[in-house]
C-alpha atoms as a PDB file:
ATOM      1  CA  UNK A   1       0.000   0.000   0.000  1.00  0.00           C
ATOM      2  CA  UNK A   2       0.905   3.420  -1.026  1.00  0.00           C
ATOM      3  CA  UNK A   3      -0.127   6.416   1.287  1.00  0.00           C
ATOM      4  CA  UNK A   4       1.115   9.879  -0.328  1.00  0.00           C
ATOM      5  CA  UNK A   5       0.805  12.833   2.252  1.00  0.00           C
ATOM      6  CA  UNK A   6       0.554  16.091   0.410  1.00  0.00           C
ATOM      7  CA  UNK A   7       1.764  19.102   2.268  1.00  0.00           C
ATOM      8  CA  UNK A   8       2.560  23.229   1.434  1.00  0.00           C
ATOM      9  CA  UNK A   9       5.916  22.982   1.820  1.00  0.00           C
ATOM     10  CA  UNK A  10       9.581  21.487   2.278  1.00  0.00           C
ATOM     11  CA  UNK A  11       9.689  22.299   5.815  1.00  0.00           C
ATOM     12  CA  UNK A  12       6.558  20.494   6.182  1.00  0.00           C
ATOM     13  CA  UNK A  13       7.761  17.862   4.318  1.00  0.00           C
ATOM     14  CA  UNK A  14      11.029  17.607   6.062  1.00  0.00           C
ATOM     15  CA  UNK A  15       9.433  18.283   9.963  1.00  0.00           C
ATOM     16  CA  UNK A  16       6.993  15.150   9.331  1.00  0.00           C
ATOM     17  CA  UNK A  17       9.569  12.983   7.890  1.00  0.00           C
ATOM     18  CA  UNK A  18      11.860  13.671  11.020  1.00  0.00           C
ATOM     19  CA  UNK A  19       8.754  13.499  13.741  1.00  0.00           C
ATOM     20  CA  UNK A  20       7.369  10.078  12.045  1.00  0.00           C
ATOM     21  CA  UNK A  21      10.103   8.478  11.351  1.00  0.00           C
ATOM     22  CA  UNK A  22       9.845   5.762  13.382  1.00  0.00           C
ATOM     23  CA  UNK A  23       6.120   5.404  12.335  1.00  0.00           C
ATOM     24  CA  UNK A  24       7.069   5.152   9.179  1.00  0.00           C
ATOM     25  CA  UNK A  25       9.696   2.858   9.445  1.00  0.00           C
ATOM     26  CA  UNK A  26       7.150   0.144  11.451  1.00  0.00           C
ATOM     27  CA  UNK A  27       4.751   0.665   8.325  1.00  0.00           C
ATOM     28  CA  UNK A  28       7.174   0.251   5.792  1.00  0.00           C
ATOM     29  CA  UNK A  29       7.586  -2.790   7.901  1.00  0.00           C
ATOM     30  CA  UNK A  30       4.281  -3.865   7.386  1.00  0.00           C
ATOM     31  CA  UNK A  31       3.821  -3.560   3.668  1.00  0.00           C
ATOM     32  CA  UNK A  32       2.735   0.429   4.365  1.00  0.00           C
ATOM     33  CA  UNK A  33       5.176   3.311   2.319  1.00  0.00           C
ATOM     34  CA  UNK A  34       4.340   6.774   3.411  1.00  0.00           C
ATOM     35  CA  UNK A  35       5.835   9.495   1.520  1.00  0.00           C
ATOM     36  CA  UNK A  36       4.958  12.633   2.085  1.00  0.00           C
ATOM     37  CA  UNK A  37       5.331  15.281  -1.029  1.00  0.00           C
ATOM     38  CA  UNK A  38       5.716  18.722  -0.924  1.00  0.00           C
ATOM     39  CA  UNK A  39       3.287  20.568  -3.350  1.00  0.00           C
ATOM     40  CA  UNK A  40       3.768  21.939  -6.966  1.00  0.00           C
ATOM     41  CA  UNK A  41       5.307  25.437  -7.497  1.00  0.00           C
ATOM     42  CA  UNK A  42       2.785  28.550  -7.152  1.00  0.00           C
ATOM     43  CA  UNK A  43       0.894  29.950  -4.280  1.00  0.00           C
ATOM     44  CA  UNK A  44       0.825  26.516  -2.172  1.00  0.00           C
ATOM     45  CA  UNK A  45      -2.409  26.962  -0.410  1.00  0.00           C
ATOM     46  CA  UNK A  46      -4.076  26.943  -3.262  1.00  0.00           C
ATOM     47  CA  UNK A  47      -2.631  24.641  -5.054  1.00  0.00           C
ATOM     48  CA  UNK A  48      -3.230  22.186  -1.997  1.00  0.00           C
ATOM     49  CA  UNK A  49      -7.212  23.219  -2.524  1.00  0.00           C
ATOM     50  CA  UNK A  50      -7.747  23.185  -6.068  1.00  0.00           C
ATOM     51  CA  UNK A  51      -4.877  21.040  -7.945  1.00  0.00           C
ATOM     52  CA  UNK A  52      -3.985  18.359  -5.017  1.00  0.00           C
ATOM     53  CA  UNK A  53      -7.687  16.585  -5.657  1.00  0.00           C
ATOM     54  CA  UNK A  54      -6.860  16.726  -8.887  1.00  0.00           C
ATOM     55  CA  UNK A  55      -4.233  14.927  -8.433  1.00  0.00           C
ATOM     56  CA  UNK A  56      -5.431  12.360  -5.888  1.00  0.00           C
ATOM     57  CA  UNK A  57      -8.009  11.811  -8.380  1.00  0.00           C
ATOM     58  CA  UNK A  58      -5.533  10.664 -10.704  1.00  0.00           C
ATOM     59  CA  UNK A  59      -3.372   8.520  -8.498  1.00  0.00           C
ATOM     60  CA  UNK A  60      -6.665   6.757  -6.772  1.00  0.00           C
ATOM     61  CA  UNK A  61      -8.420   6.187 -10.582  1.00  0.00           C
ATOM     62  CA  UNK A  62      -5.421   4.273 -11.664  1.00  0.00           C
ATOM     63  CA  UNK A  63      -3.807   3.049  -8.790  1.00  0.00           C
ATOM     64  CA  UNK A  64      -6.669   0.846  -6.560  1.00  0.00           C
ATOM     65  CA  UNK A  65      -3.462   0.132  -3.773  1.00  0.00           C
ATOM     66  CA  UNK A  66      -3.286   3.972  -2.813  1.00  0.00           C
ATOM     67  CA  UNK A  67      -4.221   6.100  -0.138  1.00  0.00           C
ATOM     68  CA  UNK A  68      -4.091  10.094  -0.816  1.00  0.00           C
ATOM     69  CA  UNK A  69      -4.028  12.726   2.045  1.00  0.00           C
ATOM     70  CA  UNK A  70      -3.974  16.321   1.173  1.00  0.00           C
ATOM     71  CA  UNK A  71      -2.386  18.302   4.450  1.00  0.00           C
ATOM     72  CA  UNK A  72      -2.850  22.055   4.166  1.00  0.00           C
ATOM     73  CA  UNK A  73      -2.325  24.752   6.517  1.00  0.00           C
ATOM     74  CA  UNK A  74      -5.907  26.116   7.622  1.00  0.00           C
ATOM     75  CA  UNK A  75      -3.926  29.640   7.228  1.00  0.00           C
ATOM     76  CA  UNK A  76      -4.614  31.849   5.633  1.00  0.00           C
ATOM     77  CA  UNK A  77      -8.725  31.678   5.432  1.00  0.00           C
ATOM     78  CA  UNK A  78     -10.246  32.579   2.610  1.00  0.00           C
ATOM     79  CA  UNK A  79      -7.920  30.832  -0.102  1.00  0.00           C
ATOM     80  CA  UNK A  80      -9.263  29.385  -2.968  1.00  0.00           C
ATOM     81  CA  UNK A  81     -12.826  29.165  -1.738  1.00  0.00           C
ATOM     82  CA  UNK A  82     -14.423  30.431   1.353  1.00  0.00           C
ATOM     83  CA  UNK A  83     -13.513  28.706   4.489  1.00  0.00           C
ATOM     84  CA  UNK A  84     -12.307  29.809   8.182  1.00  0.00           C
ATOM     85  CA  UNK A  85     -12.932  26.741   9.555  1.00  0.00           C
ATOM     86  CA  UNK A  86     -11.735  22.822   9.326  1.00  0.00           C
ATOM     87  CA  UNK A  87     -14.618  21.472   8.834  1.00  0.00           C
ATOM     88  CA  UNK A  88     -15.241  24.423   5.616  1.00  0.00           C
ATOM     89  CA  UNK A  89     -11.883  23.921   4.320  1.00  0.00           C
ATOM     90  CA  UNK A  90     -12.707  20.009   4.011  1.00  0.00           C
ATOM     91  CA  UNK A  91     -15.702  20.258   2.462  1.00  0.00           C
ATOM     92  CA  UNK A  92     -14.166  22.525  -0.196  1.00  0.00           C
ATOM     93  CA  UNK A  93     -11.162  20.405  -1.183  1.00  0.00           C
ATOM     94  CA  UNK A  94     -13.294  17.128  -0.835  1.00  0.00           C
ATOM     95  CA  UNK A  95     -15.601  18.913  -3.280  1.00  0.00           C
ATOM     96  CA  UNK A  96     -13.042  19.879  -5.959  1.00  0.00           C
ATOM     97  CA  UNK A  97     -12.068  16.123  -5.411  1.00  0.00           C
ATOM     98  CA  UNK A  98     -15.618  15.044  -6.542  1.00  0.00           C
ATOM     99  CA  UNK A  99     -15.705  17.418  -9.511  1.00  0.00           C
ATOM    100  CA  UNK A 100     -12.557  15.888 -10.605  1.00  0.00           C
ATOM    101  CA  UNK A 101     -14.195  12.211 -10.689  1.00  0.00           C
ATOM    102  CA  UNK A 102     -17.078  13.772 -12.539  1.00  0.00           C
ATOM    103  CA  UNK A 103     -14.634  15.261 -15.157  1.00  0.00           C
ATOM    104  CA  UNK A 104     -13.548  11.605 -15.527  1.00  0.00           C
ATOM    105  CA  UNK A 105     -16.384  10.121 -15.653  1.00  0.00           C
ATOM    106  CA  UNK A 106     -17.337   8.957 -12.216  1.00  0.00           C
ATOM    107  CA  UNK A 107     -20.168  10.683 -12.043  1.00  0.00           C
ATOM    108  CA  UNK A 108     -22.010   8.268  -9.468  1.00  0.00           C
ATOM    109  CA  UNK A 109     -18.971   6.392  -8.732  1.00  0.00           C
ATOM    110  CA  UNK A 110     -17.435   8.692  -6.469  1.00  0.00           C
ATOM    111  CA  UNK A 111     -18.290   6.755  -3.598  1.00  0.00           C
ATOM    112  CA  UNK A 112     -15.792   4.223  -5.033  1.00  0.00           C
ATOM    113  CA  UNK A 113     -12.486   6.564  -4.058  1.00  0.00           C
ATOM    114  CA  UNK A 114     -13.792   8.941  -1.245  1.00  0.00           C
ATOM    115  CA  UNK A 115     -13.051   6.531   1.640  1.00  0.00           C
ATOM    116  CA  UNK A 116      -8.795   6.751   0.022  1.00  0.00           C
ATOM    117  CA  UNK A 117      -8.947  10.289  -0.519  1.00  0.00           C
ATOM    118  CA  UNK A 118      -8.615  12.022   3.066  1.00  0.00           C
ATOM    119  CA  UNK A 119      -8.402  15.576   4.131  1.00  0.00           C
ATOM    120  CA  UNK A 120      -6.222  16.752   7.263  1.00  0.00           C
ATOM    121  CA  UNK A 121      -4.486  20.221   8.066  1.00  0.00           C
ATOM    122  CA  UNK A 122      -1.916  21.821  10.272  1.00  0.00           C
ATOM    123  CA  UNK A 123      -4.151  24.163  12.142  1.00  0.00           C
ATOM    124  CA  UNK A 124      -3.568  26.731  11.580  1.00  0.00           C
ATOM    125  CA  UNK A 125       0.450  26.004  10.494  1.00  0.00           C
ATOM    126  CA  UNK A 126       3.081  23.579  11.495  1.00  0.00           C
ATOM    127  CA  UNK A 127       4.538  25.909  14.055  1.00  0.00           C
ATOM    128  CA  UNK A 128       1.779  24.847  15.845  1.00  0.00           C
ATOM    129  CA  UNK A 129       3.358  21.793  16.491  1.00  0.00           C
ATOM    130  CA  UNK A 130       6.637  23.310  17.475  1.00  0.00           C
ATOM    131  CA  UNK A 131       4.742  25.316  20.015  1.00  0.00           C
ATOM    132  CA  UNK A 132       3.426  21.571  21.613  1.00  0.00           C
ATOM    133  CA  UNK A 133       6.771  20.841  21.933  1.00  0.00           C
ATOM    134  CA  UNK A 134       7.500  23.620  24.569  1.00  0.00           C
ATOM    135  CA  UNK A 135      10.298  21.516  26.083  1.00  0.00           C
ATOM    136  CA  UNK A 136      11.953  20.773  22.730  1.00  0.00           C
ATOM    137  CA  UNK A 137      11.572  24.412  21.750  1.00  0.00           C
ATOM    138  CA  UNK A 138      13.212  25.659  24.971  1.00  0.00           C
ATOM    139  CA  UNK A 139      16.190  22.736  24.716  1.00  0.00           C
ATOM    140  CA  UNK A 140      16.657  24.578  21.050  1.00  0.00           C
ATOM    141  CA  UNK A 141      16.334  27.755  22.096  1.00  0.00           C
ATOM    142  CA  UNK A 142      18.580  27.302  24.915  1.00  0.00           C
ATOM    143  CA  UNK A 143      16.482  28.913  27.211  1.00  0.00           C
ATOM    144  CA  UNK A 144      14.011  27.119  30.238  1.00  0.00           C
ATOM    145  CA  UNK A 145      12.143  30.210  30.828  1.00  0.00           C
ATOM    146  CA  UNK A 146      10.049  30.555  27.894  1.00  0.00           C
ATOM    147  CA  UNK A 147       6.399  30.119  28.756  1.00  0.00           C
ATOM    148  CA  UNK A 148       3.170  29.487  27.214  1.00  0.00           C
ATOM    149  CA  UNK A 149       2.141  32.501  26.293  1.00  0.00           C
ATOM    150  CA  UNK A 150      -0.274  31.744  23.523  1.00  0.00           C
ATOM    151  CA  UNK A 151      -3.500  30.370  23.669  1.00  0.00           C
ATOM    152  CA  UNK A 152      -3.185  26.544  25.261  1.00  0.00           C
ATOM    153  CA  UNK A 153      -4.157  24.068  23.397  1.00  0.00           C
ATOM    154  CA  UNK A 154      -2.388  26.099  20.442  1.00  0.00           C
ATOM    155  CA  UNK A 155      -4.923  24.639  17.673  1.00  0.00           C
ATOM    156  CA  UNK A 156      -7.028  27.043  19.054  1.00  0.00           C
ATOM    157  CA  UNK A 157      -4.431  30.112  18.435  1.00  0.00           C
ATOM    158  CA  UNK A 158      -6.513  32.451  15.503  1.00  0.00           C
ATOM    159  CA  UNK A 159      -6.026  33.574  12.109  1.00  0.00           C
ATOM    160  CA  UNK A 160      -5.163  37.083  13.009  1.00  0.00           C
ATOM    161  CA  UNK A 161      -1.606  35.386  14.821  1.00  0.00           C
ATOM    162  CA  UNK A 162      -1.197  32.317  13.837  1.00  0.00           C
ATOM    163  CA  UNK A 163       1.530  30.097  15.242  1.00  0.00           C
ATOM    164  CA  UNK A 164       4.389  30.937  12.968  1.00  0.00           C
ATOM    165  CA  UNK A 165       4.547  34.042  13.428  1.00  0.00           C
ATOM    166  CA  UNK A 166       4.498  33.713  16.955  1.00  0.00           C
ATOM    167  CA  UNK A 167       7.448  31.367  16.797  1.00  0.00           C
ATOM    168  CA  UNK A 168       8.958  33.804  14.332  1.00  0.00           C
ATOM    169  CA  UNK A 169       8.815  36.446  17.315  1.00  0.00           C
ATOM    170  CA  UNK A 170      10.831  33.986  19.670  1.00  0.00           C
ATOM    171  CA  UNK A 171      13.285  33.442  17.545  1.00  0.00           C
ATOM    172  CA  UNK A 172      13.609  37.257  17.871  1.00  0.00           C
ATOM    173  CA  UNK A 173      14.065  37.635  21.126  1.00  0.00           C
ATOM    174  CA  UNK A 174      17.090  35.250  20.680  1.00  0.00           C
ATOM    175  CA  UNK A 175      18.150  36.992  17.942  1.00  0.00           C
ATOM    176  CA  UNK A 176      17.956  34.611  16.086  1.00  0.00           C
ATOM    177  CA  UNK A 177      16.168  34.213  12.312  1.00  0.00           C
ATOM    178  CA  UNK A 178      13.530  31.387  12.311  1.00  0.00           C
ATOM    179  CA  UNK A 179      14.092  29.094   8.882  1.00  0.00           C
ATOM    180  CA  UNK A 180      11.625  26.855   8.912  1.00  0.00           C
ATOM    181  CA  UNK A 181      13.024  24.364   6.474  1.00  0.00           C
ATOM    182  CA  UNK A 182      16.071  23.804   8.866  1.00  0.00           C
ATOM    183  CA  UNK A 183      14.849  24.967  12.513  1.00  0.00           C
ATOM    184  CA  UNK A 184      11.206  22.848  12.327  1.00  0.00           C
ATOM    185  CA  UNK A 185      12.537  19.720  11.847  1.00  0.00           C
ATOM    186  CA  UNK A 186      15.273  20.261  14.215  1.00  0.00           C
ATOM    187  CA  UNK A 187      13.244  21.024  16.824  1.00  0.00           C
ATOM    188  CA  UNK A 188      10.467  18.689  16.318  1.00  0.00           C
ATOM    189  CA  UNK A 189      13.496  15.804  16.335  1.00  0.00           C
ATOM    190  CA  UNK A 190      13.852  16.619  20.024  1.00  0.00           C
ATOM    191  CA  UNK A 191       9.610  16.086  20.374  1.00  0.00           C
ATOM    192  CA  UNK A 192       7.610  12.969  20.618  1.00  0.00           C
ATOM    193  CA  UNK A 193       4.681  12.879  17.729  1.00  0.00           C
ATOM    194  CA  UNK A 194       2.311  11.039  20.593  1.00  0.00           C
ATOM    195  CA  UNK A 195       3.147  13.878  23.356  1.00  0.00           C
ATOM    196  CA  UNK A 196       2.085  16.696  20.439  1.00  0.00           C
ATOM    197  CA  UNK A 197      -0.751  14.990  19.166  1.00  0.00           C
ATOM    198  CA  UNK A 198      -2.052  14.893  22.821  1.00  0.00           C
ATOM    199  CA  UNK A 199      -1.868  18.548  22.724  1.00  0.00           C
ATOM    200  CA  UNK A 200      -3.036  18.996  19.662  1.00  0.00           C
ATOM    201  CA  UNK A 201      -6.055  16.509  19.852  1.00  0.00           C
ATOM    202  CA  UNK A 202      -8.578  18.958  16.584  1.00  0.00           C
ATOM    203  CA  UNK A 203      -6.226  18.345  13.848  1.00  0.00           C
ATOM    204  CA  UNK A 204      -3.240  16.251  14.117  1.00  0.00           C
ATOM    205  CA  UNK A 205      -4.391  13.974  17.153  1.00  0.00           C
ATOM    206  CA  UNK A 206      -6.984  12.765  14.252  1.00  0.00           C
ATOM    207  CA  UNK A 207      -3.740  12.638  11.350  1.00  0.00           C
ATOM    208  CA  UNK A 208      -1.417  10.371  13.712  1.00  0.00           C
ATOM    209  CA  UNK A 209      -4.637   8.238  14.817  1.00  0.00           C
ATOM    210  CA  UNK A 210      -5.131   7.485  10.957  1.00  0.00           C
ATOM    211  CA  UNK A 211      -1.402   6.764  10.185  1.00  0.00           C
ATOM    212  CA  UNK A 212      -1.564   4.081  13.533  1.00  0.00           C
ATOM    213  CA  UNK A 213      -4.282   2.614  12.349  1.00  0.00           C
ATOM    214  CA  UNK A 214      -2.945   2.198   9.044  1.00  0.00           C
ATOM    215  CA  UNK A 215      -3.513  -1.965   7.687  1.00  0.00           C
ATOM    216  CA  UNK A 216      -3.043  -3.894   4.670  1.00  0.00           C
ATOM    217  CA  UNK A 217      -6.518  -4.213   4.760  1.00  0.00           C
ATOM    218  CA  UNK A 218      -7.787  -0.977   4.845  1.00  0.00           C
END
């Protein structure tokens, strides 16, 4: 079985790879390859929305041994189609993923490839994660003092300052420049994907859950 993760970027790429590893490695073990793929050039929210299902539609129409996962950030709202929420983003991508189908000819057959075609998100980024991690982050950091002060659990952090940039602003006062493609998946290395799924239970509690779960059989 083939599972292909689609995310925004390499540092989301890279962070998972590093956080999962050993998940991955048991499910390679069992028959299972995960790869996770960072998403085509162009503005990568909305390529995750509109040309990720189109994609998935694609892989799942000629390959009956695949899984597909699209894994977009829920920021920024608004891209693509009108969503603020999870559950809105979902539907939207889930829908594009139907129309798709139906531009193949699957019109009533969509039922058929919905069940390997599943919908995630970092809500609202990965930093998110990196904030879940607040002992990893203050190992990196070098510094034991740094508190919580965002909203706890962090899923729930808002649009208007979403976890990057509040990571970004850490960084800062350490003068130091946050790169996401090296510092995330140096810092999530130090983490434990079961302790930040605990603290993230909305979005990726649900994601690791499904990768667990993961049989030959699904």
């Amino acid at each position: 079985m083939n599972v292909i993760v689609y995310v925004e970027g390499a540092s989301d790429k890279k962070a998972m790879e590093v956080l999962l590893d050993n998940l991955i490695e048991e499910k390679r073990e069992q028959g299972i390859a995960i790869h996770f793929v960072e998403a085509p050039p162009g503005d990568k929210k909305q390529v995750m929305l509109s040309k990720i299902p189109i994609k998935a539609a694609n892989i799942l129409l000629n390959n009956p041994d695949a899984i597909v996962i699209a894994m977009p950030d829920l920021y920024p709202k608004n891209k693509c189609f009108k969503h603020e929420t999870v559950a809105e983003m979902s539907a939207g991508i889930k829908g594009n993923f139907t129309e798709a189908l139906r531009a193949k000819g699957q019109r009533g057959r969509e039922y058929l490839y919905l069940d390997r075609f599943k919908v995630f998100c970092f809500k609202h980024d990965l930093e998110a994660l990196i904030l879940a991690s607040l002992d990893a982050l203050r190992r990196y950091l070098n510094d034991i003092q740094i508190s919580e002060d965002w909203i706890v659990p962090v899923e729930d952090q808002d649009h208007d300052n979403p976890p990057k940039r509040i990571v970004e602003a850490l960084f800062r006062q350490h003068d130091r420049k946050y790169h996401d493609v090296l510092d995330a998946p140096s810092i999530l290395r130090l983490s434990s994907a079961r302790d930040i799924a605990n603290k993230c239970p909305q979005c990726f509690g649900p994601f690791l859950d499904f990768l667990e779960n993961l049989s030959r059989s699904f």
